[in-house]
N, C-alpha and C. Protein backbone atom coordinates (compact mmCIF):
# COMPACT_ATOMS: atom_id res chain seq x y z
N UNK A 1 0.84 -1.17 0.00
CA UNK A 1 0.00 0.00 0.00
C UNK A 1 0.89 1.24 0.00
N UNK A 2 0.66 1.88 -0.87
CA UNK A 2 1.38 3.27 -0.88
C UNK A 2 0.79 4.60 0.39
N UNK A 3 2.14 4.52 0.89
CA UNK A 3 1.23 6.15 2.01
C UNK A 3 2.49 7.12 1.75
N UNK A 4 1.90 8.57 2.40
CA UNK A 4 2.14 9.45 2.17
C UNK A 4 3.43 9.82 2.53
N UNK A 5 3.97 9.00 3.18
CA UNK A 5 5.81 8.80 3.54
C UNK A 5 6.81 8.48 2.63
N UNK A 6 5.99 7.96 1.72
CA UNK A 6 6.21 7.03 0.06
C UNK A 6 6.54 8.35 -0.70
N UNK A 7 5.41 8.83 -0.92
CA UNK A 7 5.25 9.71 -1.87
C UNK A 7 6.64 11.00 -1.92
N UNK A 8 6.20 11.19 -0.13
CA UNK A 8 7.47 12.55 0.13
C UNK A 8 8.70 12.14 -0.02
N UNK A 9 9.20 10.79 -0.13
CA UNK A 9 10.49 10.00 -0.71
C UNK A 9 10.98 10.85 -1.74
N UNK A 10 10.18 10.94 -2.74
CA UNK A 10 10.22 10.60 -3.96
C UNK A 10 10.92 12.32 -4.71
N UNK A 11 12.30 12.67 -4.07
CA UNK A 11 12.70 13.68 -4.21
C UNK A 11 13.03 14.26 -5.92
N UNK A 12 13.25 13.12 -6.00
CA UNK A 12 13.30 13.37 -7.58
C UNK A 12 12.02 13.90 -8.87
N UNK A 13 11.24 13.40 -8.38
CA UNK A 13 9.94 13.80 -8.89
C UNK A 13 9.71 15.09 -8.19
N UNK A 14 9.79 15.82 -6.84
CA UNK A 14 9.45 16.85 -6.67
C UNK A 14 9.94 17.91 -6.85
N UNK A 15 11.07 17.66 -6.96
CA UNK A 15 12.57 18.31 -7.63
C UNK A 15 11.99 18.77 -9.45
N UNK A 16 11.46 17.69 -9.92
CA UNK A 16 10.90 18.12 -11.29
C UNK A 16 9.64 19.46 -11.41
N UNK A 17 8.80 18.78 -10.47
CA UNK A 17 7.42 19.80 -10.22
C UNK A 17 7.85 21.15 -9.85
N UNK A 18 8.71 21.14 -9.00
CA UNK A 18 9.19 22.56 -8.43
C UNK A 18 9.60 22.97 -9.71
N UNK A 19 10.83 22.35 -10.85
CA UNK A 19 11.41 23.22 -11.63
C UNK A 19 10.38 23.50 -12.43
N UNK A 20 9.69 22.99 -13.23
CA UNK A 20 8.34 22.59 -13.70
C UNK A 20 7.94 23.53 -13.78
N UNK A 21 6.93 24.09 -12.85
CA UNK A 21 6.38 25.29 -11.87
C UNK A 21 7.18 26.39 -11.98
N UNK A 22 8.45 26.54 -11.85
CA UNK A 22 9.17 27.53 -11.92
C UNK A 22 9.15 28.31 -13.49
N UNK A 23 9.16 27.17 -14.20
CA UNK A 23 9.46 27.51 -15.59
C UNK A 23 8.15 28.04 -16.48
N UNK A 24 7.04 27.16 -16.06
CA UNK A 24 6.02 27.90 -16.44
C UNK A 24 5.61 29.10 -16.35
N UNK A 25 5.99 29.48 -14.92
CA UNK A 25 5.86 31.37 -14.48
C UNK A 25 6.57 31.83 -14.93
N UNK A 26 7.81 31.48 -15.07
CA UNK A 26 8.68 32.44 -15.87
C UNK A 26 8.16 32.81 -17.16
N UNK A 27 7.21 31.86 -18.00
CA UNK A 27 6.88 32.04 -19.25
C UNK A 27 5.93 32.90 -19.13
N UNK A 28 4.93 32.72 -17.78
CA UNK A 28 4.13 33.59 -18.01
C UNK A 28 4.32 35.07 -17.61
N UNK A 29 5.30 35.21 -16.60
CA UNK A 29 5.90 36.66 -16.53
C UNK A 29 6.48 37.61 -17.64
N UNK A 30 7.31 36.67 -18.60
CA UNK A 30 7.91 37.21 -19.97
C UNK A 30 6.29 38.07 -20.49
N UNK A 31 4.82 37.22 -20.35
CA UNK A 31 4.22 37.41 -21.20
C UNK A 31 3.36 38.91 -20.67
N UNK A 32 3.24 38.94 -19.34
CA UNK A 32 3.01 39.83 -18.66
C UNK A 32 3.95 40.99 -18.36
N UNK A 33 5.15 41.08 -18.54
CA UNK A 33 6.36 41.93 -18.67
C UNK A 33 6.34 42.72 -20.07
N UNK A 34 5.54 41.56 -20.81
CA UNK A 34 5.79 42.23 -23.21
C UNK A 34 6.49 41.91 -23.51
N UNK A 35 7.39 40.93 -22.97
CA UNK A 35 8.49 40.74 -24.04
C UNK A 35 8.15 39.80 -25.15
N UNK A 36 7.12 38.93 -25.23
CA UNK A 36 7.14 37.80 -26.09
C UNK A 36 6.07 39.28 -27.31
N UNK A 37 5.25 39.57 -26.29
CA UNK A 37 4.59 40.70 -27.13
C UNK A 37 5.20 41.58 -28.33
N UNK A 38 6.36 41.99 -27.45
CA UNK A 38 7.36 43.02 -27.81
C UNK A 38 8.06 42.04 -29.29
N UNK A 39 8.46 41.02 -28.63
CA UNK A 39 9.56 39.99 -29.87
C UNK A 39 8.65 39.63 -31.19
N UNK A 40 7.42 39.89 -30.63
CA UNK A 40 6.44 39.34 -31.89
C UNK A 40 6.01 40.41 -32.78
N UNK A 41 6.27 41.34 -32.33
CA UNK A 41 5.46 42.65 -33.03
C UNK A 41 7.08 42.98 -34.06
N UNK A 42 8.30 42.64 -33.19
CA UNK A 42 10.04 43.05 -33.97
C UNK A 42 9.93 42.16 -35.11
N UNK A 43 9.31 40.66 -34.43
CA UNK A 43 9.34 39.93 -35.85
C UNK A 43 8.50 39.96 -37.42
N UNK A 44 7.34 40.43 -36.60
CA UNK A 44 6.36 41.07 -37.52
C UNK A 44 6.59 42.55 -38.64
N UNK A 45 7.22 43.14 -37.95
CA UNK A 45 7.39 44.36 -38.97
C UNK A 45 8.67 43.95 -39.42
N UNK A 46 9.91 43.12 -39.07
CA UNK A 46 10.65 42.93 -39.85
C UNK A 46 10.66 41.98 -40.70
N UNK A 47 9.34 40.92 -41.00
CA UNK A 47 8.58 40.25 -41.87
C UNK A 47 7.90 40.88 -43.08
N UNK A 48 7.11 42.13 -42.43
CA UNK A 48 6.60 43.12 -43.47
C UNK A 48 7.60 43.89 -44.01
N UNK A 49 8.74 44.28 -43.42
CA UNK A 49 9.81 44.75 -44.47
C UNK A 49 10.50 44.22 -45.72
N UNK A 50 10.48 42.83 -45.34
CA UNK A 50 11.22 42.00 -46.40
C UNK A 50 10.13 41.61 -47.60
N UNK A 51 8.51 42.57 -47.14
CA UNK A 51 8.03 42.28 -48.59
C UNK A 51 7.72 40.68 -49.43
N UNK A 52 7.40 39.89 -48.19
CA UNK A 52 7.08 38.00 -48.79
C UNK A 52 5.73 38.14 -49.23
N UNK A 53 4.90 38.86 -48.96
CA UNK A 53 3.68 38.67 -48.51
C UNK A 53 2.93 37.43 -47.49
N UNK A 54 1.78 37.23 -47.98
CA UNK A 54 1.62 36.16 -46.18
C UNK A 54 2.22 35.11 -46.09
N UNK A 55 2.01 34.59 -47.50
CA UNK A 55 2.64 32.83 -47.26
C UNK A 55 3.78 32.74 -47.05
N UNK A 56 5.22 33.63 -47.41
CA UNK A 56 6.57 34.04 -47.20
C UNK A 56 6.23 33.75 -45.79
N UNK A 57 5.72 35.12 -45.34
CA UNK A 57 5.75 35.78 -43.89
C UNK A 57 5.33 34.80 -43.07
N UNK A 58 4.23 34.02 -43.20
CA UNK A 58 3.96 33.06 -42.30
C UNK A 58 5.29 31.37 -42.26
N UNK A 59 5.50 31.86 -43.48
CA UNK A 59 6.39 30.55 -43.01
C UNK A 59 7.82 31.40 -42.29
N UNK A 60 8.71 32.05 -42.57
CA UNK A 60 9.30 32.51 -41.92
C UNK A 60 9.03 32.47 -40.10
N UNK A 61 7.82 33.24 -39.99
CA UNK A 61 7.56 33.41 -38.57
C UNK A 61 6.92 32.00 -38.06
N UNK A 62 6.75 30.92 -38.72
CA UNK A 62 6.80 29.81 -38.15
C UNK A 62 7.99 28.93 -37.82
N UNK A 63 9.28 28.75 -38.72
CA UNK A 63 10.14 28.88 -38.44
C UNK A 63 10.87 29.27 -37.17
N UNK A 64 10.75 30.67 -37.07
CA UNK A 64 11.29 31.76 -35.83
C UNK A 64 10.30 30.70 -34.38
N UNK A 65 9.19 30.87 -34.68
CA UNK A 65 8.41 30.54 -33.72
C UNK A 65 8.75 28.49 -32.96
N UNK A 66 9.36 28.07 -34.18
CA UNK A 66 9.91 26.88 -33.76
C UNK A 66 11.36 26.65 -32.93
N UNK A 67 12.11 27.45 -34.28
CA UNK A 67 13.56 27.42 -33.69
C UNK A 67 13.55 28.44 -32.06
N UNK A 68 12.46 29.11 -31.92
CA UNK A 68 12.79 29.93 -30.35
C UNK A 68 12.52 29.01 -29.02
N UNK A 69 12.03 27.27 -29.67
CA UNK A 69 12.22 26.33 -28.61
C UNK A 69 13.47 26.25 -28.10
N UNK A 70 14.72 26.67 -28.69
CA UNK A 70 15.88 26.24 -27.95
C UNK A 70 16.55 27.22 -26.52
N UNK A 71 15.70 28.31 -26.45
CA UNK A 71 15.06 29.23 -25.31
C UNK A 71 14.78 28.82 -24.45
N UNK A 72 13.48 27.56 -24.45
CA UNK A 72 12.61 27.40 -23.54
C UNK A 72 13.31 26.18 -22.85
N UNK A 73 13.39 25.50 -22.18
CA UNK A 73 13.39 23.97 -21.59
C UNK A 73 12.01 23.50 -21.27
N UNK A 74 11.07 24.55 -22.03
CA UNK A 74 9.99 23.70 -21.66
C UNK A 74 9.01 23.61 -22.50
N UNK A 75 8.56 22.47 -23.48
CA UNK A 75 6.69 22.92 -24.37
C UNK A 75 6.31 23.54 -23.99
N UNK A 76 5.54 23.42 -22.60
CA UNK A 76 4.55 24.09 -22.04
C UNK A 76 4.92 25.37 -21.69
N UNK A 77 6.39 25.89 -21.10
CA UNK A 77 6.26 26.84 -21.48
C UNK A 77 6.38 28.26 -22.48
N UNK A 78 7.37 27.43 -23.97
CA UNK A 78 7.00 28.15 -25.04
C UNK A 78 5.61 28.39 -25.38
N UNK A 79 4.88 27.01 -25.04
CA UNK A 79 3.47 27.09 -26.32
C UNK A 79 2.92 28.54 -25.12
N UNK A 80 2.71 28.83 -24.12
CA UNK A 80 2.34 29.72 -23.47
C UNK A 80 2.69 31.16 -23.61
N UNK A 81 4.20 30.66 -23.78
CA UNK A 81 4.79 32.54 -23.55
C UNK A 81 4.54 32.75 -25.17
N UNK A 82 4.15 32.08 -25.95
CA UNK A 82 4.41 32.44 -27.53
C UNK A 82 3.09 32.29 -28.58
N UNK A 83 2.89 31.06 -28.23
CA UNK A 83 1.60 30.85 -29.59
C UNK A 83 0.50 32.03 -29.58
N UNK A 84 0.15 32.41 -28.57
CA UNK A 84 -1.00 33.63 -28.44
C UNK A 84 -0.35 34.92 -29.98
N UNK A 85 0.96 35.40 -28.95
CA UNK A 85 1.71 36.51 -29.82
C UNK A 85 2.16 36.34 -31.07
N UNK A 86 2.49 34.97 -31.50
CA UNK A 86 2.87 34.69 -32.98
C UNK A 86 1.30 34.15 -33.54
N UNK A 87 0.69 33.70 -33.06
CA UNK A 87 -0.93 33.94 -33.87
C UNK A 87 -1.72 35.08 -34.44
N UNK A 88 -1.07 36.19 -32.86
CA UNK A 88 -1.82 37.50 -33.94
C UNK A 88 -0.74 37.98 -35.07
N UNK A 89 0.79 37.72 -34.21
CA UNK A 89 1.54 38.33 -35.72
C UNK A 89 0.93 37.44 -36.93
N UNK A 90 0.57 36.22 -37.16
CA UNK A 90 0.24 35.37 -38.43
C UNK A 90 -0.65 36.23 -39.44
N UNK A 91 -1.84 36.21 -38.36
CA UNK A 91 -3.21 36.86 -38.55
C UNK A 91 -2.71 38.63 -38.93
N UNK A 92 -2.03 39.36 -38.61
CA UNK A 92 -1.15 40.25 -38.81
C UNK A 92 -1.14 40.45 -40.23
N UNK A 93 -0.22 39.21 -40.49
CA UNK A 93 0.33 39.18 -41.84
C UNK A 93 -0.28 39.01 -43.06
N UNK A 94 -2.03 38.17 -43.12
CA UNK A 94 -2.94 37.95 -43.70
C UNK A 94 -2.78 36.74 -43.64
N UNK A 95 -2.55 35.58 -42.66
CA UNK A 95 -3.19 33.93 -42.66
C UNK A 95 -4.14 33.71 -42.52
N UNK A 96 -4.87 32.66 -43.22
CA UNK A 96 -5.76 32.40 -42.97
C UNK A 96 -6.04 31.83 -41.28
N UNK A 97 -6.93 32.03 -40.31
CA UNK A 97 -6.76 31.96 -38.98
C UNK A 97 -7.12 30.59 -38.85
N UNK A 98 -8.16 29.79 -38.77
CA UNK A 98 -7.68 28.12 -38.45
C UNK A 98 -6.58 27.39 -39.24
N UNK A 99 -6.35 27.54 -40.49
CA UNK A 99 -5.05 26.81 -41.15
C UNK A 99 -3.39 27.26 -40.53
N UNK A 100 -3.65 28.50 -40.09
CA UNK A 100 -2.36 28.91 -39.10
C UNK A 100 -2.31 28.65 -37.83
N UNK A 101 -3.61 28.29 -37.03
CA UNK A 101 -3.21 28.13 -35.87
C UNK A 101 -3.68 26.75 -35.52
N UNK A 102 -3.72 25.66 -36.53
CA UNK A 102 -3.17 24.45 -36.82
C UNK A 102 -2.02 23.88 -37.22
N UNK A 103 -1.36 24.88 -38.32
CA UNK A 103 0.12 24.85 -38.44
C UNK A 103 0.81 24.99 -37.15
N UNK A 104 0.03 26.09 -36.69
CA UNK A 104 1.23 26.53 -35.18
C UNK A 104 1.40 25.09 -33.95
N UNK A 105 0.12 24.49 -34.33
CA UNK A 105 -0.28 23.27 -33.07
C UNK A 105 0.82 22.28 -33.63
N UNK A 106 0.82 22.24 -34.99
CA UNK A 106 1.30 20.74 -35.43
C UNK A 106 2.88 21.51 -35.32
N UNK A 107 3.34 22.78 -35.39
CA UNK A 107 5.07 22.96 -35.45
C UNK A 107 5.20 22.82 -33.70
N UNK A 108 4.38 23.22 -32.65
CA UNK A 108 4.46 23.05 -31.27
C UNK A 108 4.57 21.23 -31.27
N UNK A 109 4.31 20.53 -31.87
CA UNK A 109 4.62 18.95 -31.63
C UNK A 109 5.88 18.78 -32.09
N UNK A 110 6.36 19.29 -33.66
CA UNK A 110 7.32 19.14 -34.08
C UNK A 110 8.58 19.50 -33.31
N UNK A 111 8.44 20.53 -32.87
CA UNK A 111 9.58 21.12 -32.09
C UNK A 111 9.98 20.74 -31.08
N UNK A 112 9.52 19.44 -30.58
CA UNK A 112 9.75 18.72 -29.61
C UNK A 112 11.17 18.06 -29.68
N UNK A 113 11.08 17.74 -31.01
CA UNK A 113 12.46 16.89 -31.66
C UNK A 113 13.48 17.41 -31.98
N UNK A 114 14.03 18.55 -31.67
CA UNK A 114 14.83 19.17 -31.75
C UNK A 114 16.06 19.18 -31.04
N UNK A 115 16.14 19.15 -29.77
CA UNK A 115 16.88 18.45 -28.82
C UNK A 115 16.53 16.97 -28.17
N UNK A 116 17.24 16.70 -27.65
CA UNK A 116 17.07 15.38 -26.74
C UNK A 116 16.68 16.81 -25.10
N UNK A 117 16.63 17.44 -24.94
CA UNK A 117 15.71 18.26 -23.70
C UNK A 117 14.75 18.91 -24.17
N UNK A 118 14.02 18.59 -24.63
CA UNK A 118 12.66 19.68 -25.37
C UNK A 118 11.84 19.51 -25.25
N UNK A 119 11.70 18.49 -23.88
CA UNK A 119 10.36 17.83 -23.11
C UNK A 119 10.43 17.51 -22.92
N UNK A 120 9.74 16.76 -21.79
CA UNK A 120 9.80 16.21 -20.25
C UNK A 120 9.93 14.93 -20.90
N UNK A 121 9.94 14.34 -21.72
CA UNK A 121 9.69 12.92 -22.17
C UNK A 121 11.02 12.75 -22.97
N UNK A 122 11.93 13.88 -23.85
CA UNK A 122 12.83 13.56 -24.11
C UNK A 122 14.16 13.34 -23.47
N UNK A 123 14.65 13.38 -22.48
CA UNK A 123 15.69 13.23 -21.45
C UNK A 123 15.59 11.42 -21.24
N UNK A 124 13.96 11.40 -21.11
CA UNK A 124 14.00 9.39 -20.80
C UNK A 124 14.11 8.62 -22.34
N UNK A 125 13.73 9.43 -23.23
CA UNK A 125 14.42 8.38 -25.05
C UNK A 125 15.55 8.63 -24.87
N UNK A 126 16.16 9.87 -24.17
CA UNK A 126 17.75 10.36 -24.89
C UNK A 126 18.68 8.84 -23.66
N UNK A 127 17.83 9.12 -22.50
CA UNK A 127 18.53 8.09 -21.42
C UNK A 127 18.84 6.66 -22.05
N UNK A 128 17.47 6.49 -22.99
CA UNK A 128 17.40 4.79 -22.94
C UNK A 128 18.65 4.31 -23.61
N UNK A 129 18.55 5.20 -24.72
CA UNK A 129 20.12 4.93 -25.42
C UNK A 129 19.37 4.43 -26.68
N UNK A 130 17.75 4.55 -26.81
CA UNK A 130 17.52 4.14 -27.87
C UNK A 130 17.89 5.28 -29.35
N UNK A 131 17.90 6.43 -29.19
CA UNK A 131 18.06 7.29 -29.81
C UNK A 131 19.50 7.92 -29.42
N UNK A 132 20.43 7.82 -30.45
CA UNK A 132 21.99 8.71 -29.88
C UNK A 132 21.68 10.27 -30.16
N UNK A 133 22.57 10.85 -29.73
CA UNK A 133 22.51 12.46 -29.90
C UNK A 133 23.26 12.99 -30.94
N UNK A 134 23.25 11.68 -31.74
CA UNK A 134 23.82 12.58 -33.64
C UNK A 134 22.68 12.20 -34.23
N UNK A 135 21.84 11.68 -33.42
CA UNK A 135 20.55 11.55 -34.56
C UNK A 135 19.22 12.19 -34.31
N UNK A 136 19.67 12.50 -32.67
CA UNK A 136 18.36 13.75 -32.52
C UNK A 136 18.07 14.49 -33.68
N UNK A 137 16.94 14.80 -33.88
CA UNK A 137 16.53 15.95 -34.23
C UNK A 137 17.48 16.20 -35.69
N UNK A 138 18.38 15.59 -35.97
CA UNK A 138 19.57 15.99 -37.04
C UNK A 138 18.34 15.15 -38.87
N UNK A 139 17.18 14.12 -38.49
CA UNK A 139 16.66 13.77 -39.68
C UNK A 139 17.55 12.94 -39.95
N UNK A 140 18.63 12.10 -39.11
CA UNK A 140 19.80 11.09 -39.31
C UNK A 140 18.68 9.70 -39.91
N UNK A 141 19.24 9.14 -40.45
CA UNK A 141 18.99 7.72 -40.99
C UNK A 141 18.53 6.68 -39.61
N UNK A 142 17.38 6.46 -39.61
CA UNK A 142 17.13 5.70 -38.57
C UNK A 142 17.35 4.01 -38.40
N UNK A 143 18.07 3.34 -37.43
CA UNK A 143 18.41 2.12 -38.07
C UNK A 143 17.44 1.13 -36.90
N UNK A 144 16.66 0.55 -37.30
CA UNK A 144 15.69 -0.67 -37.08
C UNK A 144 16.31 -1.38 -35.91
């Protein structure tokens, strides 16, 4: 039977929640501070400068909006401090609004794979040893 002496053991897991927790506020302070605001509006007019029009512009700022996972240590807290502010820049730019903020859902999965730390779940593939770290995220040849 598991009791509550068990649980408070279990330093390692709470050690996660705390950082966890930590990291999420931080995302949400950035968002309450403007900076993700601020970074989205820099990326936006320097999108409209370069003259792509939307489909350029939206892929570009999807891009930006992926590669700025290597920022975060956390999904949860990029998709927070960011998808809101790079949705209106999209919508900004002239995207169409559900086909972009389906793109944005499906590049928030993608961007997972980018490092072996880019979610709570990648540290235990990178551990198993089933995946090496020249083939993270690199699109390496996968061998069976």
């Amino acid at each position: 039977m598991l009791e509550w002496d068990d649980v408070l053991k279990e330093k390692g897991a709470w050690d996660t929640i705390v950082w966890f927790a930590a990291l999420v506020m931080m995302a949400s302070f950035l968002n309450k501070m403007g900076l993700i605001s601020w970074f989205s509006k820099s990326v936006q007019t320097g999108i409209l400068g370069l003259g792509l029009g939307w489909l350029g512009g939206v892929t570009l700022l999807t891009l930006i909006y992926m590669y700025a996972h290597y920022f975060f240590a956390s999904t949860t807290a990029h998709i927070t401090a960011m998808f809101g502010a790079f949705f209106a820049a999209g919508i900004a730019l002239g995207a169409p609004a559900m086909p972009f903020a389906l793109l944005l859902a499906a590049i928030s999965s993608i961007m997972m794979t980018l490092t072996h730390y880019a979610t709570g779940t990648s540290p235990i593939i990178f551990g198993s040893g089933y995946v090496t770290l020249g083939h993270w995220g690199t699109g390496g040849r996968w061998v069976w």
